[in-house]
PDB file of N, CA and C in Angstrom:
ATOM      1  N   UNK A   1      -2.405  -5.686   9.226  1.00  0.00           N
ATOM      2  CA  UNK A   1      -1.460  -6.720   9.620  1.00  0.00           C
ATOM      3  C   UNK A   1      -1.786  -8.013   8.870  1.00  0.00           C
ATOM      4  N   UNK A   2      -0.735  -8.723   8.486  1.00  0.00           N
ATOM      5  CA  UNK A   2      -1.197  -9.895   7.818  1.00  0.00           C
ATOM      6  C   UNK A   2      -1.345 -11.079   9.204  1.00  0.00           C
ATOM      7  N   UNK A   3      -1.618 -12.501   8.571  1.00  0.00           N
ATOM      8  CA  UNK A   3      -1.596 -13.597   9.578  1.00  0.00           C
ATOM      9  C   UNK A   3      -0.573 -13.642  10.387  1.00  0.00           C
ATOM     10  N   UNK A   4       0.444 -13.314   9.816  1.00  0.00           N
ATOM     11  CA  UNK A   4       1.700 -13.424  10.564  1.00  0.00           C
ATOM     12  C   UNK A   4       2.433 -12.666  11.600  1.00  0.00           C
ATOM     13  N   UNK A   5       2.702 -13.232  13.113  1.00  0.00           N
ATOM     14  CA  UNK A   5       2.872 -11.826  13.746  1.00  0.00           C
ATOM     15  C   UNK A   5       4.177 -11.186  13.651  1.00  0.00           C
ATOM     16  N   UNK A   6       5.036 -12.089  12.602  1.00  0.00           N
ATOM     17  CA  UNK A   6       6.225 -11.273  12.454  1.00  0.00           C
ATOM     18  C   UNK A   6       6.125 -10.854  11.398  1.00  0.00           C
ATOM     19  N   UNK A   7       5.485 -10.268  10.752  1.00  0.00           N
ATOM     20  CA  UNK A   7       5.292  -9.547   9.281  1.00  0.00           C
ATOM     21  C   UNK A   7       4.142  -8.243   9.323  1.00  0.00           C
ATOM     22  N   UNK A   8       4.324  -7.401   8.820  1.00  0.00           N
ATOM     23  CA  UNK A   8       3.497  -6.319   8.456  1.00  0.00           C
ATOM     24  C   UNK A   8       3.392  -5.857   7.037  1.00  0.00           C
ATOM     25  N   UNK A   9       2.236  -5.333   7.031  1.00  0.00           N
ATOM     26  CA  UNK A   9       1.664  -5.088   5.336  1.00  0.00           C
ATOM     27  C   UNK A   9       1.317  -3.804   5.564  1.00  0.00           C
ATOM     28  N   UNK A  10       1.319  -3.036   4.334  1.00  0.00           N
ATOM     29  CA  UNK A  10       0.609  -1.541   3.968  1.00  0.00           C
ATOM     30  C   UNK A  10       0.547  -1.384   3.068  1.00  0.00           C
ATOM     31  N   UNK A  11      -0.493  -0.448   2.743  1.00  0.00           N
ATOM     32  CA  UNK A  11      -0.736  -0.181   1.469  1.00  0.00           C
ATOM     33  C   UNK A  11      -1.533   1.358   1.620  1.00  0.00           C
ATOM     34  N   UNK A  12      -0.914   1.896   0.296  1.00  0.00           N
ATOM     35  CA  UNK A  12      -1.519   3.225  -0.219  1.00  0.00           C
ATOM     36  C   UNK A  12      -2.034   3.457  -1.313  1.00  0.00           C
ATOM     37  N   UNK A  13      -1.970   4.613  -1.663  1.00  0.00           N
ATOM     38  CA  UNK A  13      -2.677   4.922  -3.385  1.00  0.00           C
ATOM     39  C   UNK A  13      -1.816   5.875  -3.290  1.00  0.00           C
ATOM     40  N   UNK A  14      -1.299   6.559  -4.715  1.00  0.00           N
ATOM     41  CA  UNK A  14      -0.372   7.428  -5.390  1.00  0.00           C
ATOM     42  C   UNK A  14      -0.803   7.851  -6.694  1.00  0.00           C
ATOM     43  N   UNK A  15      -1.119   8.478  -7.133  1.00  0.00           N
ATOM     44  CA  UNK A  15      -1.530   9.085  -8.861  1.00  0.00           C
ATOM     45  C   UNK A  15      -0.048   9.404  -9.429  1.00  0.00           C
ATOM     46  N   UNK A  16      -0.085   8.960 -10.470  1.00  0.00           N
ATOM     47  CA  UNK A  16       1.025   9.739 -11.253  1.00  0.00           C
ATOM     48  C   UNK A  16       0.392  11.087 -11.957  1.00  0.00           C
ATOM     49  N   UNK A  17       1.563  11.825 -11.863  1.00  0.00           N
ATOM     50  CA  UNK A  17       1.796  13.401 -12.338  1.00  0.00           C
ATOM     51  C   UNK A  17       1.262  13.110 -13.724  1.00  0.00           C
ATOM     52  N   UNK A  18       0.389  14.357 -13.936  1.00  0.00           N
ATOM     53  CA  UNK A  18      -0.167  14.336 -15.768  1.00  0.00           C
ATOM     54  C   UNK A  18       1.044  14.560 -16.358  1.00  0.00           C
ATOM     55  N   UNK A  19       0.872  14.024 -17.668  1.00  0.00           N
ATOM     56  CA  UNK A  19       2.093  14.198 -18.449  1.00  0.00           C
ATOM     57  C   UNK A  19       3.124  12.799 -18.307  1.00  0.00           C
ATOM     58  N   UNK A  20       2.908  12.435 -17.165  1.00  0.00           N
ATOM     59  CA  UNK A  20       4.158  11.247 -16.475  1.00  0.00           C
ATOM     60  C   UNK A  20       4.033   9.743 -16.987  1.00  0.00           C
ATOM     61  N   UNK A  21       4.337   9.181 -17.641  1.00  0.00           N
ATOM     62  CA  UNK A  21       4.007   8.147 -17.953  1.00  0.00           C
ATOM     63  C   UNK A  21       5.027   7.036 -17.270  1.00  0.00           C
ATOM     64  N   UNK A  22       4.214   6.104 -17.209  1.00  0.00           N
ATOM     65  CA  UNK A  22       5.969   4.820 -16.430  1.00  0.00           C
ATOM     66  C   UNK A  22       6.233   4.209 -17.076  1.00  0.00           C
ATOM     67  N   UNK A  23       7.030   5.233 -17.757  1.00  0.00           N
ATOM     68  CA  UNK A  23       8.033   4.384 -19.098  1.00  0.00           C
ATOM     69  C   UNK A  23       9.345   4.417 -18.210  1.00  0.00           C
ATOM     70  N   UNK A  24      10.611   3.833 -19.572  1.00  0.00           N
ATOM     71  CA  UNK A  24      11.741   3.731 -18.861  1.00  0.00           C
ATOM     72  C   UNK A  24      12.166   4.476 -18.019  1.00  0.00           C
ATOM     73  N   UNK A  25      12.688   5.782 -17.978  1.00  0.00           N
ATOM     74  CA  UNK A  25      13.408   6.348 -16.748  1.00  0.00           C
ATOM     75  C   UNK A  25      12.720   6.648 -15.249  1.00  0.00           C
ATOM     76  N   UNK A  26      10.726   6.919 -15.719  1.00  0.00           N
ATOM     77  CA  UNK A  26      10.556   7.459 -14.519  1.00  0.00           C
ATOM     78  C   UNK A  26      10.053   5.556 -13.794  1.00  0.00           C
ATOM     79  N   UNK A  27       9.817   4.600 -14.588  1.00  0.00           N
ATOM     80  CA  UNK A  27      10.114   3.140 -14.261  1.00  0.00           C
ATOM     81  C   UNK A  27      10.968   2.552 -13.784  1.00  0.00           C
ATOM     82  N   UNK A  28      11.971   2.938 -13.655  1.00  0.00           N
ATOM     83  CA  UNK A  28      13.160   2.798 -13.248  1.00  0.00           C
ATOM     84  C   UNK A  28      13.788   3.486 -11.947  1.00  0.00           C
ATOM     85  N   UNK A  29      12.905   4.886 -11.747  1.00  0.00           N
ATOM     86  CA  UNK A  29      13.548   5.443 -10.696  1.00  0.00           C
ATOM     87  C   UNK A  29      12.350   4.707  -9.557  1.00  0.00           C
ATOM     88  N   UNK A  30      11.609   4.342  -9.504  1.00  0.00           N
ATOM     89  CA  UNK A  30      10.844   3.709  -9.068  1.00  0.00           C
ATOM     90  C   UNK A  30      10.932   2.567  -8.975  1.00  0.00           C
ATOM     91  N   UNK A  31      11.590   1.551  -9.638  1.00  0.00           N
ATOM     92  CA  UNK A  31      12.270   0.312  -8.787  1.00  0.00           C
ATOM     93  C   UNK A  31      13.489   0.267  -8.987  1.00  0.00           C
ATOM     94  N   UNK A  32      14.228   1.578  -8.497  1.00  0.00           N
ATOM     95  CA  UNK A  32      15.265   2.072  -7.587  1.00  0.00           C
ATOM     96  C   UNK A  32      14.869   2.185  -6.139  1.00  0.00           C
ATOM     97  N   UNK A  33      13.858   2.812  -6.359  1.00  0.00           N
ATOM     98  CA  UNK A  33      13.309   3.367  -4.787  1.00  0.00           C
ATOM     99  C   UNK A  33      12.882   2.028  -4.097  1.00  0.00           C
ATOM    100  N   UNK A  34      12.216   0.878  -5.018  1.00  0.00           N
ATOM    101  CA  UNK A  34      11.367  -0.149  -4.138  1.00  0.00           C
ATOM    102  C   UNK A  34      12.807  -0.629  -3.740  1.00  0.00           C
ATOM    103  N   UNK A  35      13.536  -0.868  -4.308  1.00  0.00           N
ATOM    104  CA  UNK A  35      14.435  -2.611  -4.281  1.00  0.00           C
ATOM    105  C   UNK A  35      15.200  -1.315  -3.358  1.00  0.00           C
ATOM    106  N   UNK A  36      14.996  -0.216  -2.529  1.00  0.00           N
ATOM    107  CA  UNK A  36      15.749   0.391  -1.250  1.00  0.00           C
ATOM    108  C   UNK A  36      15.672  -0.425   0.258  1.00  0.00           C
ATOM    109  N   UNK A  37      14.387  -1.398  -0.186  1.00  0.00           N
ATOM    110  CA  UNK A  37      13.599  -2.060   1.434  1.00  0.00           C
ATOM    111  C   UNK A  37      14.156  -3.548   0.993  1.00  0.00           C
ATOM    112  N   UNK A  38      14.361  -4.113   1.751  1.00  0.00           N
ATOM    113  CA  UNK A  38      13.848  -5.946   1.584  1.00  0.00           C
ATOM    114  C   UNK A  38      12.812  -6.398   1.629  1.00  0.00           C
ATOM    115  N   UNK A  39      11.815  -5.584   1.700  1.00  0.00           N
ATOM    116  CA  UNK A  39      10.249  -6.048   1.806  1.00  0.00           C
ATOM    117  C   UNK A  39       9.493  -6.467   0.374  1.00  0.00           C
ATOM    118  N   UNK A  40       8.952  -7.724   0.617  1.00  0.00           N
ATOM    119  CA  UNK A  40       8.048  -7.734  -0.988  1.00  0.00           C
ATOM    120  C   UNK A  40       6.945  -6.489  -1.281  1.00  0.00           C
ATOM    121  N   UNK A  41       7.503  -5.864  -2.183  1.00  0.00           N
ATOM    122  CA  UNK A  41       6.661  -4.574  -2.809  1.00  0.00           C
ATOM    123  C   UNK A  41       5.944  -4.944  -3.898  1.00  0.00           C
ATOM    124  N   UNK A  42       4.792  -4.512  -3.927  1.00  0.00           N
ATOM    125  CA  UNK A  42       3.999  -4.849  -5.292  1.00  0.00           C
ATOM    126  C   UNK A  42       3.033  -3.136  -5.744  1.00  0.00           C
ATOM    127  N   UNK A  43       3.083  -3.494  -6.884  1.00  0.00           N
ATOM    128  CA  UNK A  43       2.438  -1.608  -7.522  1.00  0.00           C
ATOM    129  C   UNK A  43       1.124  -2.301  -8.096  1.00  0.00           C
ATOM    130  N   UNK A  44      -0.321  -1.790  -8.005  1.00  0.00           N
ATOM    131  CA  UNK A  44      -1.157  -2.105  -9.487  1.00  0.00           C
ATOM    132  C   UNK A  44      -1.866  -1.131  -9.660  1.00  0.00           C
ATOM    133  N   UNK A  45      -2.269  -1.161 -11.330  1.00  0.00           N
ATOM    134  CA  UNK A  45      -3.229  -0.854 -11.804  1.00  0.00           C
ATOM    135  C   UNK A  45      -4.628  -1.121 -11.993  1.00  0.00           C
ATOM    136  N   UNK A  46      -5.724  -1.061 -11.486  1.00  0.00           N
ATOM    137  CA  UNK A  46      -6.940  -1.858 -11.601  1.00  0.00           C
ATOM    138  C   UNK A  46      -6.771  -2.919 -10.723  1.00  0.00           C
ATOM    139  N   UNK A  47      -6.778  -3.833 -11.401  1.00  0.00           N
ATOM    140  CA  UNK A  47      -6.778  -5.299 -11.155  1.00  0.00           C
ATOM    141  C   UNK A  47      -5.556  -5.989 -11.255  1.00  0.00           C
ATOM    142  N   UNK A  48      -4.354  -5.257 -11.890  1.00  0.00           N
ATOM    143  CA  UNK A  48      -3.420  -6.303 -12.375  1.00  0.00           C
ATOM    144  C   UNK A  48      -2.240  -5.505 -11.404  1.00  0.00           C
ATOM    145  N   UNK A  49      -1.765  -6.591 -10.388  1.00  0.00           N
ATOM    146  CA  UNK A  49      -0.647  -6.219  -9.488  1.00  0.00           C
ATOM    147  C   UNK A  49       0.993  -6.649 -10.167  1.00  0.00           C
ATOM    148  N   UNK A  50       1.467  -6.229 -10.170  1.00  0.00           N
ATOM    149  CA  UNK A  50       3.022  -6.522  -9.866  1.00  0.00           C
ATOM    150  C   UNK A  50       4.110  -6.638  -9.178  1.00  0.00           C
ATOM    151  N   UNK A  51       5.186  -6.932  -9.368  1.00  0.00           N
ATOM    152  CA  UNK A  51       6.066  -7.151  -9.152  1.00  0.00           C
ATOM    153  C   UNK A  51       6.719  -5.379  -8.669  1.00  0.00           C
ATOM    154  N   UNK A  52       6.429  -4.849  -7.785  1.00  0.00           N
ATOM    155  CA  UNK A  52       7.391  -3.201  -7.702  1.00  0.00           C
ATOM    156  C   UNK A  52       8.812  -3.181  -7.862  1.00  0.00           C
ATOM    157  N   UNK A  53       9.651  -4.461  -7.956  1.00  0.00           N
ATOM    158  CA  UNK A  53      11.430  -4.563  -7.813  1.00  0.00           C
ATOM    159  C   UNK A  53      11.355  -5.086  -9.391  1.00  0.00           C
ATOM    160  N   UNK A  54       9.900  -5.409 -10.396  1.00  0.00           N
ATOM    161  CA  UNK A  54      10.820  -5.923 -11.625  1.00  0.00           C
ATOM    162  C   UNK A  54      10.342  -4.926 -12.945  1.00  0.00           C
ATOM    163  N   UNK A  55      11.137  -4.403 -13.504  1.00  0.00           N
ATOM    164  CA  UNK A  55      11.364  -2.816 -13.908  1.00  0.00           C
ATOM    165  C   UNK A  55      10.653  -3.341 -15.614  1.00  0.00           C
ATOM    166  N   UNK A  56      10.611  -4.830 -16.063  1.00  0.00           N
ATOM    167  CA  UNK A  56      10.173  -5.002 -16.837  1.00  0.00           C
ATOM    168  C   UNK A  56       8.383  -5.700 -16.769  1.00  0.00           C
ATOM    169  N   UNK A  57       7.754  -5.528 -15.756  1.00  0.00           N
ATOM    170  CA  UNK A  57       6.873  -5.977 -14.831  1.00  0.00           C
ATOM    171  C   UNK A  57       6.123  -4.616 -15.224  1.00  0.00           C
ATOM    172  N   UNK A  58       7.167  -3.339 -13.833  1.00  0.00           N
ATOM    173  CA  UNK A  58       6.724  -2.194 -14.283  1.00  0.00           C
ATOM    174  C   UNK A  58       5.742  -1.371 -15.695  1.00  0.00           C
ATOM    175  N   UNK A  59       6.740  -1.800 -16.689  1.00  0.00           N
ATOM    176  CA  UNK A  59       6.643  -1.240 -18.006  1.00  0.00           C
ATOM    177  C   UNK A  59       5.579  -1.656 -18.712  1.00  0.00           C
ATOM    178  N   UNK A  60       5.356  -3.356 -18.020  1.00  0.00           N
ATOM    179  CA  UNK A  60       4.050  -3.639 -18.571  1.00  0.00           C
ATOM    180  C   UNK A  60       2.794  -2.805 -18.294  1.00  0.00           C
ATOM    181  N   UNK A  61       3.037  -2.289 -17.115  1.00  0.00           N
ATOM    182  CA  UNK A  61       1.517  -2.207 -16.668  1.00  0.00           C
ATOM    183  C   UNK A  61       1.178  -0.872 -17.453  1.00  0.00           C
ATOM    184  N   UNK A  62       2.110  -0.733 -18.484  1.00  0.00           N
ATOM    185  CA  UNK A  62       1.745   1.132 -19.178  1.00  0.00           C
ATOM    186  C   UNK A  62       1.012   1.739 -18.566  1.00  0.00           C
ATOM    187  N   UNK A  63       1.502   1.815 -17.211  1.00  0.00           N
ATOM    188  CA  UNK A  63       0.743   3.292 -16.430  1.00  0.00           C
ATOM    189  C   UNK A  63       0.564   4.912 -17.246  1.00  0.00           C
ATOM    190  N   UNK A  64       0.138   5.233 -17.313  1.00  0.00           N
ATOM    191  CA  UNK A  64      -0.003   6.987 -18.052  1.00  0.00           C
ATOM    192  C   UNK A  64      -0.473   7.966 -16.964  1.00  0.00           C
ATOM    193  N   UNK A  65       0.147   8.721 -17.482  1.00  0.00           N
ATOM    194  CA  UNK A  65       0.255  10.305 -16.561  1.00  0.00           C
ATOM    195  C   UNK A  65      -1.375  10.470 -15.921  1.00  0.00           C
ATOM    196  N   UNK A  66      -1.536  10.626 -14.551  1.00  0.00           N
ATOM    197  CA  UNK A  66      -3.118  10.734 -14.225  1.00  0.00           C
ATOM    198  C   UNK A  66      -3.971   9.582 -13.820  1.00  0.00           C
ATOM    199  N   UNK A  67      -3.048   8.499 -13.827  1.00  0.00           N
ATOM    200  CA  UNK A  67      -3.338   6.994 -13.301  1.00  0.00           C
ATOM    201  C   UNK A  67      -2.904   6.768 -12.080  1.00  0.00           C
ATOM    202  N   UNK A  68      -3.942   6.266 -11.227  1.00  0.00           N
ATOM    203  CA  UNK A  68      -4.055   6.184  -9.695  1.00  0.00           C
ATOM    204  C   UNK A  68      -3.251   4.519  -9.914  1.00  0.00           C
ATOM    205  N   UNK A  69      -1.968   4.546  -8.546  1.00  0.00           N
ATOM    206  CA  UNK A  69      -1.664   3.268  -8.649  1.00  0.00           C
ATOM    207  C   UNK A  69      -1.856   2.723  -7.102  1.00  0.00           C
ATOM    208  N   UNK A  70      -1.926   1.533  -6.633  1.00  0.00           N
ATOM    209  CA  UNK A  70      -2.079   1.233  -5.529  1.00  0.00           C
ATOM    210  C   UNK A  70      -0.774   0.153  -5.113  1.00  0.00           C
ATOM    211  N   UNK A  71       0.038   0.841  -3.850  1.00  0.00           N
ATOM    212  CA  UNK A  71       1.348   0.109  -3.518  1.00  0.00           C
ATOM    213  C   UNK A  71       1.227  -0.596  -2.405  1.00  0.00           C
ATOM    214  N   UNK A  72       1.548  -1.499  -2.380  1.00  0.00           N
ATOM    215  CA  UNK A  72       1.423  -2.494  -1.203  1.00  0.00           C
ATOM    216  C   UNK A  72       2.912  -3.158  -1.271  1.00  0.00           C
ATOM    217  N   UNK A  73       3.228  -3.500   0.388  1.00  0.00           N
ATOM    218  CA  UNK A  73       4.267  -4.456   0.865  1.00  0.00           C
ATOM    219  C   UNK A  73       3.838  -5.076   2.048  1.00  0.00           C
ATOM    220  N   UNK A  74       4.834  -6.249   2.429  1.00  0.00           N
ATOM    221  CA  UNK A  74       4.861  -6.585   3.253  1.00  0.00           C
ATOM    222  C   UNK A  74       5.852  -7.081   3.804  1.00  0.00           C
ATOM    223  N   UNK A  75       6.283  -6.688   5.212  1.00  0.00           N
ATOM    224  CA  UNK A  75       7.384  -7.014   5.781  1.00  0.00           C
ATOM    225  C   UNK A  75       7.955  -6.280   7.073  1.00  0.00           C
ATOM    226  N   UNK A  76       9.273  -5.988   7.445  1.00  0.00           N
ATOM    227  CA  UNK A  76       9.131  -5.126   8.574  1.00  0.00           C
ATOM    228  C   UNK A  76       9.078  -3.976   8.635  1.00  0.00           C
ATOM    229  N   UNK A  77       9.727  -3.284   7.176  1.00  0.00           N
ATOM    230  CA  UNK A  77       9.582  -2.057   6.494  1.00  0.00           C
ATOM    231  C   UNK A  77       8.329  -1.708   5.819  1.00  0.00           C
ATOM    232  N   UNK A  78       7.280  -2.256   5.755  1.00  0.00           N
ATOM    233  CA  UNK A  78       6.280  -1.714   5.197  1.00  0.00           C
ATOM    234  C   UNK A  78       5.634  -0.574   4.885  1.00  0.00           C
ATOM    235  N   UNK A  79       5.508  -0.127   6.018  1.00  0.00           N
ATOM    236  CA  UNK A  79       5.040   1.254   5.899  1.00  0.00           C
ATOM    237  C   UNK A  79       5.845   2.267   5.469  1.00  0.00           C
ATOM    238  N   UNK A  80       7.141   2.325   5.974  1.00  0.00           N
ATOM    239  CA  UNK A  80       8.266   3.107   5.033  1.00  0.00           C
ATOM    240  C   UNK A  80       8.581   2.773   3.643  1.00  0.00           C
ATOM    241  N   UNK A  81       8.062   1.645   2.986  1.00  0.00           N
ATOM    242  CA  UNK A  81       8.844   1.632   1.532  1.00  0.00           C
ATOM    243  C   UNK A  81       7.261   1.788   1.234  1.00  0.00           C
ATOM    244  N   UNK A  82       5.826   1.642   1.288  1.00  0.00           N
ATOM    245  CA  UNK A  82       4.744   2.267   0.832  1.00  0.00           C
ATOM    246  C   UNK A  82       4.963   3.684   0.892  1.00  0.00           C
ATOM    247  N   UNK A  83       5.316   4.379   1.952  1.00  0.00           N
ATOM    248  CA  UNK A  83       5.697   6.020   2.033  1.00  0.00           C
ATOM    249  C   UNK A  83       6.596   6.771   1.136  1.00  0.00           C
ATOM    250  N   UNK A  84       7.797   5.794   1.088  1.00  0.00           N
ATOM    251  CA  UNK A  84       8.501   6.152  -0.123  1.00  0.00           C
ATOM    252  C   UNK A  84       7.910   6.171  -1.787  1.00  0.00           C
ATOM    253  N   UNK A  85       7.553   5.118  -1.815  1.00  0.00           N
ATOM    254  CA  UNK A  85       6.853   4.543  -3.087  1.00  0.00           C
ATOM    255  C   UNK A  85       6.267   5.795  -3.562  1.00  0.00           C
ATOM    256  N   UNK A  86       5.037   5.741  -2.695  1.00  0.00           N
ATOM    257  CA  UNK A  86       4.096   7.491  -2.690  1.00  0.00           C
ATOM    258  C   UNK A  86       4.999   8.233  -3.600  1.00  0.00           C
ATOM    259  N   UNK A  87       6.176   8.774  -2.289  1.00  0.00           N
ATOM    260  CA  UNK A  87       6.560  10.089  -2.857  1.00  0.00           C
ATOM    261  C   UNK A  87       7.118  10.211  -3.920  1.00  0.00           C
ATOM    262  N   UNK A  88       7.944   8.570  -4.215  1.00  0.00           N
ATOM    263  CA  UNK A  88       8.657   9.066  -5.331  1.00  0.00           C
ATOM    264  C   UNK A  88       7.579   9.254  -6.715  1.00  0.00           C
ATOM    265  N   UNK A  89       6.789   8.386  -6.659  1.00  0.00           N
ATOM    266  CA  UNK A  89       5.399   8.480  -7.646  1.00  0.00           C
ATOM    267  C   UNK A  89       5.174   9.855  -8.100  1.00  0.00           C
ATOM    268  N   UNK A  90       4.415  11.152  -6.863  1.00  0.00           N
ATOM    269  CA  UNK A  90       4.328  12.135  -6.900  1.00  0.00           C
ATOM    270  C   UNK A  90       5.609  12.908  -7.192  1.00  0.00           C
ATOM    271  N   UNK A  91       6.441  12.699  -6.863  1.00  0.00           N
ATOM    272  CA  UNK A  91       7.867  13.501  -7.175  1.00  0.00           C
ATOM    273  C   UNK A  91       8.487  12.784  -8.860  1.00  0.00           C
ATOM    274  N   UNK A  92       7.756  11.927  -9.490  1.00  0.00           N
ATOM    275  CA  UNK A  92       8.318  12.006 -11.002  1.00  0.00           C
ATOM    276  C   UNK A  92       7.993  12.607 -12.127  1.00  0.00           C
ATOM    277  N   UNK A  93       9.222  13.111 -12.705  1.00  0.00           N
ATOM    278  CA  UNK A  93       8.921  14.268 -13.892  1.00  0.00           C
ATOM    279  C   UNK A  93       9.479  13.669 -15.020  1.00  0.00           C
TER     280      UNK A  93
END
């Protein structure tokens, strides 16, 4: 939970599929899926977080196939657009 008692946060971890890289299309279906919530979504790699709704944000972070990403939001949907996030991660080909 964050400070706030009208706000909620979550966060998971997701690997992308070997082979999968988050380039344009499977980048894209993925902030399709975020910008589904109104909640601020953020994706990172390592150390460097982003933006999960900005598709050119995305592209920076040249994720590659076999790279663990970590999704976080916060808001009233939280835990459902981290859940989504997940799957669609694991579900890109």
């Amino acid at each position: 939970m964050s400070a706030s008692s009208d706000q909620t946060s979550a966060e998971s971890r997701a690997t992308l599929p070997a082979g999968v890289d988050l380039h344009a299309r499977p980048a894209a279906d993925f902030v399709r899926a975020a910008m589904r919530f109104p909640d601020r979504v953020w994706v990172a790699v390592g150390e460097r977080e982003v933006d999960a709704k900005s598709l050119l944000s995305i592209l920076a972070l040249g994720a590659k196939g076999g790279t663990e990403l970590r999704l976080r939001a916060e808001g009233d949907q939280a835990a459902a657009a981290v859940e989504a996030l997940a799957d669609c991660v694991v579900n890109l080909h």
